[in-house]
Protein backbone atom coordinates (compact mmCIF):
# COMPACT_ATOMS: atom_id res chain seq x y z
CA UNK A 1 -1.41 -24.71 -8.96
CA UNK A 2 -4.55 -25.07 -6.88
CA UNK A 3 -8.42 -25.49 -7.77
CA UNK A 4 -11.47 -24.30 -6.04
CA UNK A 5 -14.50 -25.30 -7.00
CA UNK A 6 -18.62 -25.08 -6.25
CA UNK A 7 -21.23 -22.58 -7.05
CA UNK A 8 -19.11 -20.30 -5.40
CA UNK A 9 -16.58 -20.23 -7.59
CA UNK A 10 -18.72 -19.51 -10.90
CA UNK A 11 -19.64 -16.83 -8.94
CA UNK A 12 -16.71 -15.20 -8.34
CA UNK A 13 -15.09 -15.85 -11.71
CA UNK A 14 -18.36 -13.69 -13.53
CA UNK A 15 -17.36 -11.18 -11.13
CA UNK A 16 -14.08 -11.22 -12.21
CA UNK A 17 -15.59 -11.50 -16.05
CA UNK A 18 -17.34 -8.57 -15.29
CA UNK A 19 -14.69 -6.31 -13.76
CA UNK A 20 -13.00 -6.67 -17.29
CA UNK A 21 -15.57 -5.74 -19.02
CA UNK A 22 -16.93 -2.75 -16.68
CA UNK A 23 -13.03 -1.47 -17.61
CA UNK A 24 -13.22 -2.48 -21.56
CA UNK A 25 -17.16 -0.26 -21.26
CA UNK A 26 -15.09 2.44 -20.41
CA UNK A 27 -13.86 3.33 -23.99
CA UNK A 28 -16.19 5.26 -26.20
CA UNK A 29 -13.48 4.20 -28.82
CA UNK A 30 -11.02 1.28 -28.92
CA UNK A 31 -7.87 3.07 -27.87
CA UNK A 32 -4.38 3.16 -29.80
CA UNK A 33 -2.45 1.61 -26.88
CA UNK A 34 -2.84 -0.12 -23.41
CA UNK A 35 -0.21 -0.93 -20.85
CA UNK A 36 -1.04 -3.35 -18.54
CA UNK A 37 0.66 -3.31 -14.90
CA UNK A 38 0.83 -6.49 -12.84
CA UNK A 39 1.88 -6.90 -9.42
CA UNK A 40 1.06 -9.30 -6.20
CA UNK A 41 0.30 -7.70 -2.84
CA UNK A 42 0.83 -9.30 0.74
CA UNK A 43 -2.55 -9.71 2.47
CA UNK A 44 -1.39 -10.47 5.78
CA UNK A 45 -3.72 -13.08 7.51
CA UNK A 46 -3.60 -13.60 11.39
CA UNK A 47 -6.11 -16.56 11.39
CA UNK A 48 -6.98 -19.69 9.85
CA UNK A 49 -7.48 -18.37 6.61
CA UNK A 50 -7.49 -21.32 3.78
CA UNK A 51 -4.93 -21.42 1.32
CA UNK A 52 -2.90 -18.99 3.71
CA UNK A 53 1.02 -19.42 3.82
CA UNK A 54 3.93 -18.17 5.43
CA UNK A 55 5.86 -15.99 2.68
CA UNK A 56 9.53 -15.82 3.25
CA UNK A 57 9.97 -12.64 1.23
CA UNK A 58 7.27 -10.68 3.25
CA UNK A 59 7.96 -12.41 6.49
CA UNK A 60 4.54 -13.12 7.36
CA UNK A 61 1.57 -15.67 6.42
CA UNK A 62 -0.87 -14.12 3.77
CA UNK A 63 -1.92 -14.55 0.53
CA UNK A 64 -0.56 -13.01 -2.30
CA UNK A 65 -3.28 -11.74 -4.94
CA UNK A 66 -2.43 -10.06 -8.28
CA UNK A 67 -3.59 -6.79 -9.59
CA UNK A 68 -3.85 -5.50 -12.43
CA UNK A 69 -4.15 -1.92 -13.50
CA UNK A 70 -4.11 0.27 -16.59
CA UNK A 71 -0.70 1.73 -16.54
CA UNK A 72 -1.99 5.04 -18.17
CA UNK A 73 -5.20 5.62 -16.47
CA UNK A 74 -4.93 3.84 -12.76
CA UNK A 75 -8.44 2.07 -13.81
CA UNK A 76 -8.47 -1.59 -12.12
CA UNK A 77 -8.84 -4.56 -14.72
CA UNK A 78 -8.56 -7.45 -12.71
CA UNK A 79 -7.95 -8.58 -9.26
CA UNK A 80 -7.59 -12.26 -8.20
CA UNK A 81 -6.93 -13.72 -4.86
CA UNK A 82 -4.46 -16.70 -4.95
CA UNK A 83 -2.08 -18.52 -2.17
CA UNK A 84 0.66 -16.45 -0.38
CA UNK A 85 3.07 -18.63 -1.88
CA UNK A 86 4.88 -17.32 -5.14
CA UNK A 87 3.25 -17.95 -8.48
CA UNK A 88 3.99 -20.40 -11.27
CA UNK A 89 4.89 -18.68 -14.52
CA UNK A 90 1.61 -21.40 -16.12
CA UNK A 91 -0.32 -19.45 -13.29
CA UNK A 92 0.15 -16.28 -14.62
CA UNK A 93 0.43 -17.43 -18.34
CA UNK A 94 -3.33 -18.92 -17.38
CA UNK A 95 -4.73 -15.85 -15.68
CA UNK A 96 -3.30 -13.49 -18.39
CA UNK A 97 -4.51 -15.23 -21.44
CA UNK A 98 -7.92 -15.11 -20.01
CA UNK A 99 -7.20 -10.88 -19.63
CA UNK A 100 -5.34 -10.74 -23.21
CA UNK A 101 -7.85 -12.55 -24.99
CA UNK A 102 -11.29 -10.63 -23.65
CA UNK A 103 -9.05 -7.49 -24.63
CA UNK A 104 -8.21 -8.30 -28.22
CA UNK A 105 -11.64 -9.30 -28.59
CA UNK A 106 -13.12 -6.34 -28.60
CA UNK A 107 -10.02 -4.32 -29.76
CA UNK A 108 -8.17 -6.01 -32.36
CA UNK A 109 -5.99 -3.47 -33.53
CA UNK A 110 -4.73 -1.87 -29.87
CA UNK A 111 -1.09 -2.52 -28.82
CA UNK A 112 -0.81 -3.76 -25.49
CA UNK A 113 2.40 -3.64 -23.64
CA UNK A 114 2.69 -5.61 -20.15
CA UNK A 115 4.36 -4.60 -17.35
CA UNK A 116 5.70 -6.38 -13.93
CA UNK A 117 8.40 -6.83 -11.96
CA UNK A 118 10.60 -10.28 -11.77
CA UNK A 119 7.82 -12.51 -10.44
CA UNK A 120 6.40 -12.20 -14.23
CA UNK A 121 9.47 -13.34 -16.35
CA UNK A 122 8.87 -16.83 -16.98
CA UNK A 123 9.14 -18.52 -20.20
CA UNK A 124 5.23 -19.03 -20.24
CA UNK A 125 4.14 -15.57 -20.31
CA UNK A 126 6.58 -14.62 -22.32
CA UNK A 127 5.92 -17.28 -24.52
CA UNK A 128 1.74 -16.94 -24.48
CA UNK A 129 2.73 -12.50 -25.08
CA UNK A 130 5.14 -13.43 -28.11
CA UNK A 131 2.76 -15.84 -29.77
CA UNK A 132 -0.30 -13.34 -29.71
CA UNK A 133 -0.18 -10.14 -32.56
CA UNK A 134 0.52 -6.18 -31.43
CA UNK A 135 1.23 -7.41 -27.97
CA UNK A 136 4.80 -6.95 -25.90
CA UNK A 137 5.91 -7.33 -22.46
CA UNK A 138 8.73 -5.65 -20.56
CA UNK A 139 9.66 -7.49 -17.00
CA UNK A 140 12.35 -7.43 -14.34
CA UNK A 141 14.62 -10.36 -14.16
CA UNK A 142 16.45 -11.55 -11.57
CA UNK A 143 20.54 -12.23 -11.70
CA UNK A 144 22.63 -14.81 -12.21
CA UNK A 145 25.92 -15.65 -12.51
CA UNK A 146 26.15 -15.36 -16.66
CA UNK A 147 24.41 -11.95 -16.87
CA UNK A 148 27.20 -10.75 -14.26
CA UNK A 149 29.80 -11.69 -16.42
CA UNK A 150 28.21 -10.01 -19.38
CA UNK A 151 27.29 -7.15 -16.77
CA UNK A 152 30.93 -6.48 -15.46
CA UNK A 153 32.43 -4.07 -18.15
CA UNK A 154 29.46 -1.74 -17.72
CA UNK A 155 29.60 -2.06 -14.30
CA UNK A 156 33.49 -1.03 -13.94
CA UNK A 157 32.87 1.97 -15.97
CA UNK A 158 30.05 2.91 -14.09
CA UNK A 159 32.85 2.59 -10.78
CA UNK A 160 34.65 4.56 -12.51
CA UNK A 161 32.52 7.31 -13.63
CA UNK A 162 31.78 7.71 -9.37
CA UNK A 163 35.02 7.62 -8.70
CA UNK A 164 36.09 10.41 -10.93
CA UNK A 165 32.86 12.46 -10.07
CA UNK A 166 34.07 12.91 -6.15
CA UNK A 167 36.25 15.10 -7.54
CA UNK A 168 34.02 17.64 -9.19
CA UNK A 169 32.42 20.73 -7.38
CA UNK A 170 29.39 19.14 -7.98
CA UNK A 171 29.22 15.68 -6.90
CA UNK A 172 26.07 13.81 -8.55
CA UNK A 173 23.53 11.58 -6.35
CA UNK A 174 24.05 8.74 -8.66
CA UNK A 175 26.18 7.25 -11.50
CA UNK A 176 23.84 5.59 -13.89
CA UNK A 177 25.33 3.88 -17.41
CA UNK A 178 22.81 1.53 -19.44
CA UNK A 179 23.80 -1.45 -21.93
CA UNK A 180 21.62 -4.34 -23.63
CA UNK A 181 22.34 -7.09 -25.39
CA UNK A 182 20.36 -10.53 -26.75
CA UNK A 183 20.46 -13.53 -23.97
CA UNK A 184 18.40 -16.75 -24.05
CA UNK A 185 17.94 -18.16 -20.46
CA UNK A 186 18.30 -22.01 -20.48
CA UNK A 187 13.97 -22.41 -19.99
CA UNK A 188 13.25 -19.79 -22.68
CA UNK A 189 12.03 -20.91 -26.06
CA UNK A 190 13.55 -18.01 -27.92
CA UNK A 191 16.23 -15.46 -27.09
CA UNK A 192 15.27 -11.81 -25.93
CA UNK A 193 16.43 -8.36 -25.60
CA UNK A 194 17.78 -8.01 -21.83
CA UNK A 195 18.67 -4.36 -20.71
CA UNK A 196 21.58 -3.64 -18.21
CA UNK A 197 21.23 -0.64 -15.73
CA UNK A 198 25.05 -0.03 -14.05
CA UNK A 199 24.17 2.14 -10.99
CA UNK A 200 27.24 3.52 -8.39
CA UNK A 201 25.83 5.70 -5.83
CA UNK A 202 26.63 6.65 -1.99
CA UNK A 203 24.86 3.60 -0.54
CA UNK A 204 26.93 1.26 -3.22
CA UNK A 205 25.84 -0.22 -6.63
CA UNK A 206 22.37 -0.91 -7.65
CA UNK A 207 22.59 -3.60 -10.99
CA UNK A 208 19.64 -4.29 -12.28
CA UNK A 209 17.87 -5.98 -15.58
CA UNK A 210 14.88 -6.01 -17.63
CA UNK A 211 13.99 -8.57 -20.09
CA UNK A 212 11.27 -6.97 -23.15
CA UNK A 213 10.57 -7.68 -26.44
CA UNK A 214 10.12 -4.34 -27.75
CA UNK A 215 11.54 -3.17 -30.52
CA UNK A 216 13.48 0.63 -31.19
CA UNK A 217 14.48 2.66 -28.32
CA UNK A 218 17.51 2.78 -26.37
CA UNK A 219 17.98 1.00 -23.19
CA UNK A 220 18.21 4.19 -21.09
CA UNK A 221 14.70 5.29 -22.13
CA UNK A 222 13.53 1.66 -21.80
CA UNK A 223 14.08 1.57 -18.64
CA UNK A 224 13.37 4.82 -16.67
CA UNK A 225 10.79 6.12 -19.05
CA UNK A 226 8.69 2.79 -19.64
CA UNK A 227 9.68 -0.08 -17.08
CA UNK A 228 9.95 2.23 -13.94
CA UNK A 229 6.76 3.95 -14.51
CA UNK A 230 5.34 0.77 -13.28
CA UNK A 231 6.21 1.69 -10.02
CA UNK A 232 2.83 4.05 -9.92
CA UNK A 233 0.67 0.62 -9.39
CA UNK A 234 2.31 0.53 -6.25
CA UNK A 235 0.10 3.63 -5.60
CA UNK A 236 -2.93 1.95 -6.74
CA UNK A 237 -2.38 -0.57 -4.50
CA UNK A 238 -2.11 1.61 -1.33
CA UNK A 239 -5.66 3.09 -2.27
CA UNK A 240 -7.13 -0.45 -2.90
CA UNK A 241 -5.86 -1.74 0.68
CA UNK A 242 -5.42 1.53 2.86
CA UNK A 243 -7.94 3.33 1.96
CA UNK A 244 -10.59 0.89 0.63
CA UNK A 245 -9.58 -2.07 2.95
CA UNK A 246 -9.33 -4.52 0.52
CA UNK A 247 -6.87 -7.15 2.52
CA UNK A 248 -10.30 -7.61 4.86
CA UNK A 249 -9.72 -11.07 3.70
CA UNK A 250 -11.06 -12.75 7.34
CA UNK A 251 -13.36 -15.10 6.49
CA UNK A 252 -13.29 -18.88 7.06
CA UNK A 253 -14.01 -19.45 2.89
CA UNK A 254 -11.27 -18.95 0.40
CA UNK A 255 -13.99 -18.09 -1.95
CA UNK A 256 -15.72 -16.09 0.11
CA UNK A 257 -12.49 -14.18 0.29
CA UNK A 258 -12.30 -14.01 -2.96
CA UNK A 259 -15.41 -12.65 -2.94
CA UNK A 260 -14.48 -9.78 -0.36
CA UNK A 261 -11.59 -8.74 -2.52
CA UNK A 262 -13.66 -8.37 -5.49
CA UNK A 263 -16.23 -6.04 -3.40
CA UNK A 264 -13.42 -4.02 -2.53
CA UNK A 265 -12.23 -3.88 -6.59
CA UNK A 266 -15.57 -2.45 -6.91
CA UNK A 267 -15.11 0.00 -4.25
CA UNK A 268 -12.13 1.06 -6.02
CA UNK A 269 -13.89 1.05 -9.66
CA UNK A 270 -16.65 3.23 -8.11
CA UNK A 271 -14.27 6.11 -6.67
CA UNK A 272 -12.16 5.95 -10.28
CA UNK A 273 -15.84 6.57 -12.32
CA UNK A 274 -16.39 9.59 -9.24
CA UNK A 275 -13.16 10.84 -9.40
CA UNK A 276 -12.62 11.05 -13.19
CA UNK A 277 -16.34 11.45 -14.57
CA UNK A 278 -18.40 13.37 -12.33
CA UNK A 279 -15.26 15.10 -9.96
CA UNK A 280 -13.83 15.86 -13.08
CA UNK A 281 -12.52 19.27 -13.28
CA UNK A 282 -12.55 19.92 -9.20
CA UNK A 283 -10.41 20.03 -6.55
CA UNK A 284 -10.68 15.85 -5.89
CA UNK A 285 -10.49 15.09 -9.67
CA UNK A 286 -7.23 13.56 -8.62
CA UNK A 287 -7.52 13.01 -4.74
CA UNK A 288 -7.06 9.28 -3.72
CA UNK A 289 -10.44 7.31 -2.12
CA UNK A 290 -9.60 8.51 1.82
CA UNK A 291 -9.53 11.95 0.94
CA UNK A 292 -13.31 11.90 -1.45
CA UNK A 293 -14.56 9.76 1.25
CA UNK A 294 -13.85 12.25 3.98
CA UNK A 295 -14.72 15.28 1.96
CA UNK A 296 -18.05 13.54 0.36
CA UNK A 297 -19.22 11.03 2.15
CA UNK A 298 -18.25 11.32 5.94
CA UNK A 299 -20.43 13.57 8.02
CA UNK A 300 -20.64 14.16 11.64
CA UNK A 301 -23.69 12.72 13.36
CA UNK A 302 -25.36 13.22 17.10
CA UNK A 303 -26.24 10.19 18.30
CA UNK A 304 -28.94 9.91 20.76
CA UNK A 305 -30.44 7.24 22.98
CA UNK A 306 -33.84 7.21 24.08
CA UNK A 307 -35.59 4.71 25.88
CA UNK A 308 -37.29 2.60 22.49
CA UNK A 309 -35.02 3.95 20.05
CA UNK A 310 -32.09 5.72 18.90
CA UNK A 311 -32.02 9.76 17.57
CA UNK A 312 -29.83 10.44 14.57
CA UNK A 313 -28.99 14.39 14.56
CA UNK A 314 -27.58 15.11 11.15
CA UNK A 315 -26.22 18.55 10.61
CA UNK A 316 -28.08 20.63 8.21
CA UNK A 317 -25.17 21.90 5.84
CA UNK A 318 -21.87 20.27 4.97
């Protein structure tokens, strides 16, 4: 874990405060369901950025902030800069409460289903997500040597299946068989549904698992229907830090950095009220930032030097 501290830091946290609540204001009505995507981003530094560490995974030194999106909308609830190294599951379980809480204030009865890749599987989120009502998670989770034991059947018949398919007229891109079954991980206070996909294709097999505690639904539609959609936020995150630069992170502060990224949130919160309020029903209702900016907002100008003073020429029609 690591603390900041100083006026700064109040300030940025009512920022944050008020992110979440610009994206709760949003609802004329408290909606049936929310799904919640998480992910962390490499913001590459190249100075002496504070708090700014080489990451092994990404290959470079950066921080690492998380995100957090509505999974149905794109709308941005939360974005917090943090170290490049990887997070503690009681650094998520901490950061998430705050989120969870704030929500189920002010809609009690919603059911909220998180989202995230492996980072987010550890026993305290899960554990702070099964303790609190009409809430669920679904999260990747990494390998090990038990689950591909339990995994091997599945994954012979899934060898099998390919194997048998070359010979067809039609020979499919993929072999895909899914399985599930109830596993308790040595640090988890409670066992939990864990989903199997068995995947043979060209470039070899792809096994992966998902850990959730939702109820009903079969482990096919589980996965590419509700955990894979995820994969969307990844788009999010392109428009937050290619189009709305919001890995500017260069300053000699961490909370002034902090600060930065939460400009840039509001950059992003601004083009989502354009795009889906007042560009709503146009061509750019669902154009990402670059593309309104360019259209809207860029214009070419003359520029002019004089001897005391410069001469803007602006063009007289778009």
């Amino acid at each position: 874990m690591y603390s900041v501290k100083g006026r700064g830091a109040v300030d940025n946290y009512r920022v944050s405060e008020a992110l979440v609540e610009q994206y709760i204001a949003g609802f004329s009505s408290p909606p049936k369901s929310l799904v919640l995507d998480l992910d962390h981003s490499e913001d590459a530094c190249y100075g002496q950025q504070p708090l700014a560490f080489y990451n092994h995974h990404y290959g470079s030194t950066c921080y690492l902030p998380l995100m957090i999106f509505d999974g149905q909308s794109g709308g941005l609830i939360a974005a917090i800069l943090r170290p490049g190294k990887r997070p503690f599951g009681a650094e998520n379980a901490m950061i998430m409460r705050r989120v969870l809480q704030r929500l189920r204030r002010r809609f009690p009865d919603t059911h909220i289903l998180v989202r995230g890749d492996g980072h987010f599987s550890g026993p305290e989120l899960m554990g702070l997500i099964e303790d609190m009502p009409n809430v669920d998670f679904i999260f990747g989770f990494s390998c090990n040597s038990k689950l591909v034991a339990i995994a091997e059947p599945c994954r012979l018949r899934a060898i099998d299946a390919w194997v048998a398919a070359q010979s067809e007229d039609v020979v499919p891109n993929a072999v895909r068989l899914f399985d599930e079954f109830i596993y308790q991980a040595r640090s988890w206070p409670k066992a939990w549904r864990v989903l199997l996909k068995a995947e043979v294709m060209a470039l070899g097999e792809n096994t992966r698992f998902i850990v959730t505690s939702l109820p009903g639904l079969d482990a096919g539609t589980l996965y590419e229907d509700i955990y894979c959609a995820r994969g969307q936020a990844e788009n999010y995150i392109k428009h937050l830090k290619g189009d709305l630069a919001a890995d500017r992170t260069s300053c000699t502060s961490f909370l002034a950095n902090c600060m930065r990224l939460l400009l840039h949130s509001a950059a992003y919160v601004l083009h989502q009220q354009l795009r889906t309020e007042a560009l709503r029903h146009t061509a750019l209702s669902q154009a990402q930032p670059s593309t309104v900016i360019s259209t809207l907002f860029k214009i070419a100008v003359q520029v002019r030097q004089r001897k005391n003073k410069i001469v803007l020429h602006l063009p007289s029609s778009s």
